[in-house]
C-alpha atoms as a PDB file:
ATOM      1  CA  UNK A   1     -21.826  97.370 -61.029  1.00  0.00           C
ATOM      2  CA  UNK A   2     -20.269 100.426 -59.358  1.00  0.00           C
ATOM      3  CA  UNK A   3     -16.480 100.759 -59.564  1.00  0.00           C
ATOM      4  CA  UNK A   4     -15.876 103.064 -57.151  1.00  0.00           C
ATOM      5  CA  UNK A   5     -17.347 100.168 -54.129  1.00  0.00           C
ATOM      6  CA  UNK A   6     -14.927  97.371 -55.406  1.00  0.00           C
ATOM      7  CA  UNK A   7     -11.670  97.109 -53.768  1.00  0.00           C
ATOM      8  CA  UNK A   8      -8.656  96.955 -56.010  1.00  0.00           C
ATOM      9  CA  UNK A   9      -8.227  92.869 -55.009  1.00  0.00           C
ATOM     10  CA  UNK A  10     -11.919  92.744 -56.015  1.00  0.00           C
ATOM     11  CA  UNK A  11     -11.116  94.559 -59.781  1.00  0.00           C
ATOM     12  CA  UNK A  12      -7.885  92.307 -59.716  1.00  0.00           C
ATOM     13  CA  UNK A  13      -9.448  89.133 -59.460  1.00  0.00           C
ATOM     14  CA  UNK A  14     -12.739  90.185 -61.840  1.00  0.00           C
ATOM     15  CA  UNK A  15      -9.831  90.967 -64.531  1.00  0.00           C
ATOM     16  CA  UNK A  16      -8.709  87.361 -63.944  1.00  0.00           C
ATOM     17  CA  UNK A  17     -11.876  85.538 -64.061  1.00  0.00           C
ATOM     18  CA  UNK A  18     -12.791  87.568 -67.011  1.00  0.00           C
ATOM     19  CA  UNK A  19      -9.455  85.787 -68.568  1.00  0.00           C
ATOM     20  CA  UNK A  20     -10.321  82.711 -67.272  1.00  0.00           C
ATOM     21  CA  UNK A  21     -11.820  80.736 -70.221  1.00  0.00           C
ATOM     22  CA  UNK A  22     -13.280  77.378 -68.790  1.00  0.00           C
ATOM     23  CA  UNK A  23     -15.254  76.981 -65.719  1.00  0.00           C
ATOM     24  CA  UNK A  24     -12.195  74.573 -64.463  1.00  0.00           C
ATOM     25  CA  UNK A  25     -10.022  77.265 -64.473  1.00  0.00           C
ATOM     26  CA  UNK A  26     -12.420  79.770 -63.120  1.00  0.00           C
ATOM     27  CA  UNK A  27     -12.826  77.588 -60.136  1.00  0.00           C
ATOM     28  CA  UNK A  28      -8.916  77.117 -60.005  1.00  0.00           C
ATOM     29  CA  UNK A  29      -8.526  81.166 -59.749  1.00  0.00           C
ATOM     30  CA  UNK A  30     -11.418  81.294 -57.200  1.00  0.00           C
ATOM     31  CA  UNK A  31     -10.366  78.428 -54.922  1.00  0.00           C
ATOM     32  CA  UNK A  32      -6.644  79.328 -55.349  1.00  0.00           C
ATOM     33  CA  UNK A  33      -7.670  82.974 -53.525  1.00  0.00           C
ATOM     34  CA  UNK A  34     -10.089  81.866 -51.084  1.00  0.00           C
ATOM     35  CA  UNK A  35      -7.581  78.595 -50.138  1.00  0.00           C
ATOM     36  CA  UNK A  36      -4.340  78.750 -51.563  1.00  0.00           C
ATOM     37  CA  UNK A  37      -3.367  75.410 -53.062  1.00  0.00           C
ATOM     38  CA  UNK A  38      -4.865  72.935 -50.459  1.00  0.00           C
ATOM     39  CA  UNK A  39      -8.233  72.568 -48.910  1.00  0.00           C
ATOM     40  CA  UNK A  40      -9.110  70.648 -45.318  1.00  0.00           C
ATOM     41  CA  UNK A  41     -11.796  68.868 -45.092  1.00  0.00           C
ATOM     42  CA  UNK A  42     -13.933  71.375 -43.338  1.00  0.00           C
ATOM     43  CA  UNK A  43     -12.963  73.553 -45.742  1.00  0.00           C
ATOM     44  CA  UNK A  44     -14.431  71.195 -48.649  1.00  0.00           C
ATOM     45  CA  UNK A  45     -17.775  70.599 -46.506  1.00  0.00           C
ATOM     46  CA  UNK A  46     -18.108  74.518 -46.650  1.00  0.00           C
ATOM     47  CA  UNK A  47     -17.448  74.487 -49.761  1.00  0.00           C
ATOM     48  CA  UNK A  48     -19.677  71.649 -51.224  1.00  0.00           C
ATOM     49  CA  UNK A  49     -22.503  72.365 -48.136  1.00  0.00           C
ATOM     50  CA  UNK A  50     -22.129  69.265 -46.556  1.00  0.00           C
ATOM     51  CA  UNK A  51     -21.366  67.912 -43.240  1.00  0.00           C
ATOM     52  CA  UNK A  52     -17.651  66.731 -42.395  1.00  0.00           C
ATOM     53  CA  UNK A  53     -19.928  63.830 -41.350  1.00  0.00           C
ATOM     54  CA  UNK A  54     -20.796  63.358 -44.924  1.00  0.00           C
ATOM     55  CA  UNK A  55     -17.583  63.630 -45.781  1.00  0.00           C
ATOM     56  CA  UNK A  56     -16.269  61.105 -43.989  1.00  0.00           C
ATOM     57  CA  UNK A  57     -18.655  58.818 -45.499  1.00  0.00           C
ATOM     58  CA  UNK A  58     -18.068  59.405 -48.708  1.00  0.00           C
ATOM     59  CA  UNK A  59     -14.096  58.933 -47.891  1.00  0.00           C
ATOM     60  CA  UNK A  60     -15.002  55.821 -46.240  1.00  0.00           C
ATOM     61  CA  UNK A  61     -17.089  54.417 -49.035  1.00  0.00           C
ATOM     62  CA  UNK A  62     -14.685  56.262 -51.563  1.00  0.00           C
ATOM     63  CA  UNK A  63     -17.531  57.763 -53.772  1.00  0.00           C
ATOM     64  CA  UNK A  64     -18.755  61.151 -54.854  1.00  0.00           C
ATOM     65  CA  UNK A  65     -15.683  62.504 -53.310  1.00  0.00           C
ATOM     66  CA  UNK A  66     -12.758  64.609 -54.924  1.00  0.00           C
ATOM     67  CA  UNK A  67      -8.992  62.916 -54.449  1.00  0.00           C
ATOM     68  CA  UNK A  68      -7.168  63.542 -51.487  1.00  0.00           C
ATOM     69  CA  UNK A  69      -4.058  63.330 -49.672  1.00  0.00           C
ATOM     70  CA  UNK A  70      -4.009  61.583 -46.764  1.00  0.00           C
ATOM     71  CA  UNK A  71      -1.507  62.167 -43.802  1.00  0.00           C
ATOM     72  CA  UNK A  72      -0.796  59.710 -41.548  1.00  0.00           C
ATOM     73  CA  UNK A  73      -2.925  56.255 -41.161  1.00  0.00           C
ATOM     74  CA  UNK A  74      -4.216  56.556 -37.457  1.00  0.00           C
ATOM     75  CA  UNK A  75      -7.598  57.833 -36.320  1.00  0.00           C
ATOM     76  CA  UNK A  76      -6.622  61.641 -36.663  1.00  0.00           C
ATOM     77  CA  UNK A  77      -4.993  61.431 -39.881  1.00  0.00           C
ATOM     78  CA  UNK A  78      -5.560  64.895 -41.912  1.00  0.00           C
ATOM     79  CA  UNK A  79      -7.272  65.144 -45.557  1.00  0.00           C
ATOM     80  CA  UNK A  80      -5.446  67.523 -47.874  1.00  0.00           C
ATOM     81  CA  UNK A  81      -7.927  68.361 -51.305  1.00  0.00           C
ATOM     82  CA  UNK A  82      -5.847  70.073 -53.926  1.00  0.00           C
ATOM     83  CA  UNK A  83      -7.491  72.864 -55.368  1.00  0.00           C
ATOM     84  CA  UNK A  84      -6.730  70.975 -59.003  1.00  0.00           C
ATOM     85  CA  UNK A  85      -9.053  67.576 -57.695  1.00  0.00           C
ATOM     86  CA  UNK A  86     -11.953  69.968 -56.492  1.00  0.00           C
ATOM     87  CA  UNK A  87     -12.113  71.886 -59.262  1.00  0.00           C
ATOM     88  CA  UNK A  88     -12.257  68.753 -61.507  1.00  0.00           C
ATOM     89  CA  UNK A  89     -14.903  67.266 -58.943  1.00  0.00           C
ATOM     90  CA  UNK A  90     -17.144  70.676 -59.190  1.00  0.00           C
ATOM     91  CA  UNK A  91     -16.826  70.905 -62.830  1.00  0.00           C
ATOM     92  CA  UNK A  92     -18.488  66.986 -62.973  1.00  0.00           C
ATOM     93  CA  UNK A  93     -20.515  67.664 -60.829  1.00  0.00           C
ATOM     94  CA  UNK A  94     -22.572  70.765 -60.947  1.00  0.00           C
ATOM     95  CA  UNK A  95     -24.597  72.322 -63.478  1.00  0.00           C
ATOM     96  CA  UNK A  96     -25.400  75.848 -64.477  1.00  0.00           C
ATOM     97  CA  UNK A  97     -28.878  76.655 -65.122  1.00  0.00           C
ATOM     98  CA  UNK A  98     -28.315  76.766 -69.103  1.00  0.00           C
ATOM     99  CA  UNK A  99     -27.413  73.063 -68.599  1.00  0.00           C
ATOM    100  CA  UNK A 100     -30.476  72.414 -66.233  1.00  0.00           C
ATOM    101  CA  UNK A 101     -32.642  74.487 -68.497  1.00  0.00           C
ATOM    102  CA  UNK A 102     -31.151  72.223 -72.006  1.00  0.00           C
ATOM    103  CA  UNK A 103     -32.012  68.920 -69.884  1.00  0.00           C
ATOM    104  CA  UNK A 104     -35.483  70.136 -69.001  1.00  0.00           C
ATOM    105  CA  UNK A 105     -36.182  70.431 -73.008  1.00  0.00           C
END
């Protein structure tokens, strides 16, 4: 990796993953930059690379879904995802290719 291309926010945040000694709080320092302490729902589809359409099925049947805070009770209510719940929800829910390659054996 060449220094000299990385922006000082770039060396800044490699410094703090490099601290950063579980994948929870990995994805904590990563969301927190991208997001700040709150995701929408479209930005959890992006995230996760589904549909808000999927999303709002998985709200509505209440599975395979990270927990939310919901604003309002009408039709256009908003979904707020704390960065805390997604990072708990990625860290059950994806594997890194050591873990795929230990299930394969």
């Amino acid at each position: 990796m060449n220094e000299k291309n990385l922006t000082q926010l770039d060396l800044q945040l490699a410094a703090t993953l490099s601290m950063a000694t579980t994948k929870f709080d990995k994805y904590i320092v990563l969301l927190k930059k991208e997001f700040g302490y709150n995701l929408t729902k479209s930005d959890l589809a992006t995230i996760l690379n589904k549909s808000i359409q999927t999303l709002d099925r998985r709200i509505t049947s209440g599975s395979h879904i990270p927990s939310y805070i919901r604003s309002g009770n009408g039709k256009n209510a908003s979904y707020i995802f704390p960065i805390i719940e997604v990072a708990e929800f990625l860290c059950n829910t994806t594997k890194t290719l050591n873990e795929e390659y230990l299930d394969e054996r």
